[in-house]
Protein backbone atom coordinates (compact mmCIF):
# COMPACT_ATOMS: atom_id res chain seq x y z
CA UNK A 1 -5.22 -1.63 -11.60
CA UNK A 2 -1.54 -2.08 -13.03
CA UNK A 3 0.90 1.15 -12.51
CA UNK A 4 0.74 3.39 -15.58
CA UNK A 5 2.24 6.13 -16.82
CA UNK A 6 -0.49 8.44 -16.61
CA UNK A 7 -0.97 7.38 -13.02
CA UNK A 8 2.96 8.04 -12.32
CA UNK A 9 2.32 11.42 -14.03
CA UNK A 10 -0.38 12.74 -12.08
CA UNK A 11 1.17 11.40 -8.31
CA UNK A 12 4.01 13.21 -9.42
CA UNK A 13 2.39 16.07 -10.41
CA UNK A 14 0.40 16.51 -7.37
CA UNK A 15 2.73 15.74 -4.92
CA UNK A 16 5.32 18.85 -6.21
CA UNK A 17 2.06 20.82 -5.95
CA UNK A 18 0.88 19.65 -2.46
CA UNK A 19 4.51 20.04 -1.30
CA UNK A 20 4.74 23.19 -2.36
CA UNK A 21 0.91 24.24 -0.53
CA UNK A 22 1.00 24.73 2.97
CA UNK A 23 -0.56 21.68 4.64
CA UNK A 24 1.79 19.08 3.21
CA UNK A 25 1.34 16.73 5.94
CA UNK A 26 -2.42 16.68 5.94
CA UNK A 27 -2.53 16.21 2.22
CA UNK A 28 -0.62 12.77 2.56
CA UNK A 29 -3.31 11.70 5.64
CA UNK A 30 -6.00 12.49 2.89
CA UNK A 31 -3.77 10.47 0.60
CA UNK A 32 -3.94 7.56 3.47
CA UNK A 33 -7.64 8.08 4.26
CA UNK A 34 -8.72 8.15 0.54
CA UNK A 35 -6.67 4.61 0.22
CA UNK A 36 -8.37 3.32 3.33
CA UNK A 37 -11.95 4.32 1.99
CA UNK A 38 -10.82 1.84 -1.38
CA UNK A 39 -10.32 -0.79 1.27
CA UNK A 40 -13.39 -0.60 2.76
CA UNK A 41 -15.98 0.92 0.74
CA UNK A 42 -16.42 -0.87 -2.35
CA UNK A 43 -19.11 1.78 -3.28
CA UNK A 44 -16.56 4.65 -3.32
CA UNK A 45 -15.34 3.31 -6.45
CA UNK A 46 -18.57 2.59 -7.83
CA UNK A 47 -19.35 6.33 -7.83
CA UNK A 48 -16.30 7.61 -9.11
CA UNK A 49 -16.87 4.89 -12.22
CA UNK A 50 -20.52 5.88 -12.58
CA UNK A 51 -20.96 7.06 -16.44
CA UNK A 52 -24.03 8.63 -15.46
CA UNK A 53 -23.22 11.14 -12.94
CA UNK A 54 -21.74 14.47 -14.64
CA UNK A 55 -18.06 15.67 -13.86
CA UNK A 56 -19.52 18.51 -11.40
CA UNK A 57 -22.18 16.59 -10.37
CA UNK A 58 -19.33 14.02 -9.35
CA UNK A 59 -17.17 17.17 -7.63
CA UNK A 60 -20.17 18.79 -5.62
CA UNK A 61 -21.41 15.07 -4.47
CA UNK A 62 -18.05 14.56 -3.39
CA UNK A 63 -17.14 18.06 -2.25
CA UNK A 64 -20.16 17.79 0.25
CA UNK A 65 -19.71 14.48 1.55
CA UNK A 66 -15.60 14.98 1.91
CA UNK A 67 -15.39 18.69 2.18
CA UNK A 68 -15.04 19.25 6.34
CA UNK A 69 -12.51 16.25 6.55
CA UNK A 70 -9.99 16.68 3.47
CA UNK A 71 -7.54 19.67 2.88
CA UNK A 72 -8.49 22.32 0.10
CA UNK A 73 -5.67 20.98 -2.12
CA UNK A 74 -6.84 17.40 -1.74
CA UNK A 75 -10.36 18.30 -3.07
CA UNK A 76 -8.86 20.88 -5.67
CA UNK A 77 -7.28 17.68 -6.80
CA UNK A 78 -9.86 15.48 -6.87
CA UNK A 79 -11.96 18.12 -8.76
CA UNK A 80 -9.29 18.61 -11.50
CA UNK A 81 -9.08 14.76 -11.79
CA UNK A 82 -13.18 14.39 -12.14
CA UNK A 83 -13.56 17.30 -14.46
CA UNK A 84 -10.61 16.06 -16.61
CA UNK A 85 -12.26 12.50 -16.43
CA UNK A 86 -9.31 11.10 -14.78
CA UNK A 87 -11.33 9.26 -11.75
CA UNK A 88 -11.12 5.59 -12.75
CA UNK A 89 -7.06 6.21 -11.91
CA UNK A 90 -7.29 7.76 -8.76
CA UNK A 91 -6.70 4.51 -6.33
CA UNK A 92 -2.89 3.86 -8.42
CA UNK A 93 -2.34 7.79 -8.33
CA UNK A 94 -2.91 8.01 -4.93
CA UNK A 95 -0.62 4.80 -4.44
CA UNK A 96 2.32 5.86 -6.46
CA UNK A 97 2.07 9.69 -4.44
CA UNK A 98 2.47 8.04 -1.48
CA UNK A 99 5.23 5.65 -2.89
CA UNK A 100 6.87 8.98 -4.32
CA UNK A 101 6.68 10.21 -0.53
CA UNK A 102 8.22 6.96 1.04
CA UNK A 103 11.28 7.45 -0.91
CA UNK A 104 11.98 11.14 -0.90
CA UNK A 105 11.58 10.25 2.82
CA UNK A 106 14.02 7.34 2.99
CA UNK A 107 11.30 5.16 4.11
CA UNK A 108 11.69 1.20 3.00
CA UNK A 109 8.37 -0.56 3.33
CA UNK A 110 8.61 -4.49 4.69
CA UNK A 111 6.23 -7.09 4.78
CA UNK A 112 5.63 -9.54 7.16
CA UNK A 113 3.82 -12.56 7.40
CA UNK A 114 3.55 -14.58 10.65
CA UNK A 115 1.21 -17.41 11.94
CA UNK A 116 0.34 -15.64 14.80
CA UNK A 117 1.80 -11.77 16.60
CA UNK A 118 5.30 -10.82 17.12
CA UNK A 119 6.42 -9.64 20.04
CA UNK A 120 7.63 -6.16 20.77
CA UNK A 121 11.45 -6.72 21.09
CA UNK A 122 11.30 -8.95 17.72
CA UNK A 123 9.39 -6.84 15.87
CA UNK A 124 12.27 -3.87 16.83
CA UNK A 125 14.91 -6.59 16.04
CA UNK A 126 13.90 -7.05 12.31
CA UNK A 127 13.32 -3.45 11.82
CA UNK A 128 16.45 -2.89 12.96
CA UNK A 129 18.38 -5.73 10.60
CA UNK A 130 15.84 -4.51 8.08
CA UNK A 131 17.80 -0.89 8.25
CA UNK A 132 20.85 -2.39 8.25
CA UNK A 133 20.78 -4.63 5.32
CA UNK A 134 18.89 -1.46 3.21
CA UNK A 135 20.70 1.72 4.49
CA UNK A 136 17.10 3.24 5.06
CA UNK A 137 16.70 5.73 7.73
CA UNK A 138 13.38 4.24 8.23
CA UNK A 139 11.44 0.78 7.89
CA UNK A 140 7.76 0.73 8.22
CA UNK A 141 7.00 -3.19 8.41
CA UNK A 142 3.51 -4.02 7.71
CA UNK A 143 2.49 -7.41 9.29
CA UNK A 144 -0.12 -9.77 8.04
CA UNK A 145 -1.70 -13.30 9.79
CA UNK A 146 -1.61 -16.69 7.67
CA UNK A 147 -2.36 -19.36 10.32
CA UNK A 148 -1.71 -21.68 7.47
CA UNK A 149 2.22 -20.73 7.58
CA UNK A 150 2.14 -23.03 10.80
CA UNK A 151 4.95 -20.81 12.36
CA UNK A 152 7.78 -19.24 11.34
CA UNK A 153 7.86 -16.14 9.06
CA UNK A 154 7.92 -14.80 5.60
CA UNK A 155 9.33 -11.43 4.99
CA UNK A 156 9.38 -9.34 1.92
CA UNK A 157 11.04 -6.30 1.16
CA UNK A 158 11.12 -4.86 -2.35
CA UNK A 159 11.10 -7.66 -4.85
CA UNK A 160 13.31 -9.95 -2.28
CA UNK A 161 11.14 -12.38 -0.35
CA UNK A 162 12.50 -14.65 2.50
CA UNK A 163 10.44 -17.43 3.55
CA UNK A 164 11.43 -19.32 7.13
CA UNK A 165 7.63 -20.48 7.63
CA UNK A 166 6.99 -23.62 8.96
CA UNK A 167 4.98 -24.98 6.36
CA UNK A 168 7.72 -24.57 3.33
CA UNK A 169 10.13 -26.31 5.10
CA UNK A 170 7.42 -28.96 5.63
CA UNK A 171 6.95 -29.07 1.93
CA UNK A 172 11.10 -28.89 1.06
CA UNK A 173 11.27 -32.24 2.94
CA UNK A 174 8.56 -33.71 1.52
CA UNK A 175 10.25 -32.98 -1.94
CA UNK A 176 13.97 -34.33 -0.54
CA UNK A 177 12.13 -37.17 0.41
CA UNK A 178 10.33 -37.72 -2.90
CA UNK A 179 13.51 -36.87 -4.60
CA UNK A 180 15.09 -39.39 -2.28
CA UNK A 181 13.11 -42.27 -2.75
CA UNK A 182 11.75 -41.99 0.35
CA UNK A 183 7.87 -43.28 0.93
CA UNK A 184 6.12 -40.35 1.56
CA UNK A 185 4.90 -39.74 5.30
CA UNK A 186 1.87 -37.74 4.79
């Protein structure tokens, strides 16, 4: 689902009230846990969505399936957000809190795409030149596997994207050489 406003709204709006609750920290792992249970439970979604189930049917069937592993101001959330019928934005409100926290936080995010894993020592070395070039206190790089880059890497940060892999440069010199006149070697 696209940002909205009424998604910025709401992170915002819980986020001033979690910070202000004791348990801050544990409200932004119930933040990353609800995310994660997007990811993998398709189902999760489903039921939040279902036009059938009543508001506080919705709150006690999630208040008894979530209750012993979220904090109280997580679930007070979630119940204001059911019983105002606000559900169907809860995956983008719960992205654009944690957003929110990243950069109150100084915390850049970075993505990085590799054929196959990193080691250690570079992964510290583009963190590091990642900090640099952003003034962040902090970089979290997130690293994903396309075998199909053939090596090399393609990192993005923000809305800049640099892209080193293997298989681009393949393709820019198959262009040069199409540009050139060249008879294509593929």
């Amino acid at each position: 689902m696209p940002t909205n406003n009424l998604s910025i709204r709401y992170a915002h709006a819980f986020y001033a009230w979690a910070k202000q609750q004791k348990g801050y920290t544990q409200v932004l792992q119930d933040v990353r846990t609800l995310l994660a249970l997007f990811e993998t439970s398709p189902t999760f979604q489903t039921f939040l969505d279902n036009p059938l189930d009543k508001p506080n049917k919705k709150v006690k069937k999630l208040t008894s399936a979530l209750a012993q592993n979220l904090h109280p101001t997580t679930l007070a959330f979630l119940s204001f957000l059911i019983n105002k019928k606000r559900e169907s934005h809860l995956k983008e409100i719960l992205r654009q809190m944690e957003a929110r926290h990243k950069v109150d936080q100084h915390i850049r995010t970075a993505y990085l795409t590799t054929a196959r894993p990193i080691s250690d020592i570079l992964r510290k070395e583009i963190t590091q030149h990642i900090q640099q070039l952003t003034s962040q206190d902090t970089v979290e790089l997130v690293e994903k596997r396309d075998p199909q880059l053939l090596g090399g890497y393609l990192l993005q940060v923000d809305d800049k994207q640099l892209d080193m892999s293997l298989r681009t440069q393949l393709e820019n010199l198959q262009k040069h050489w199409e540009h050139a006149g060249l008879p294509n070697q593929t």
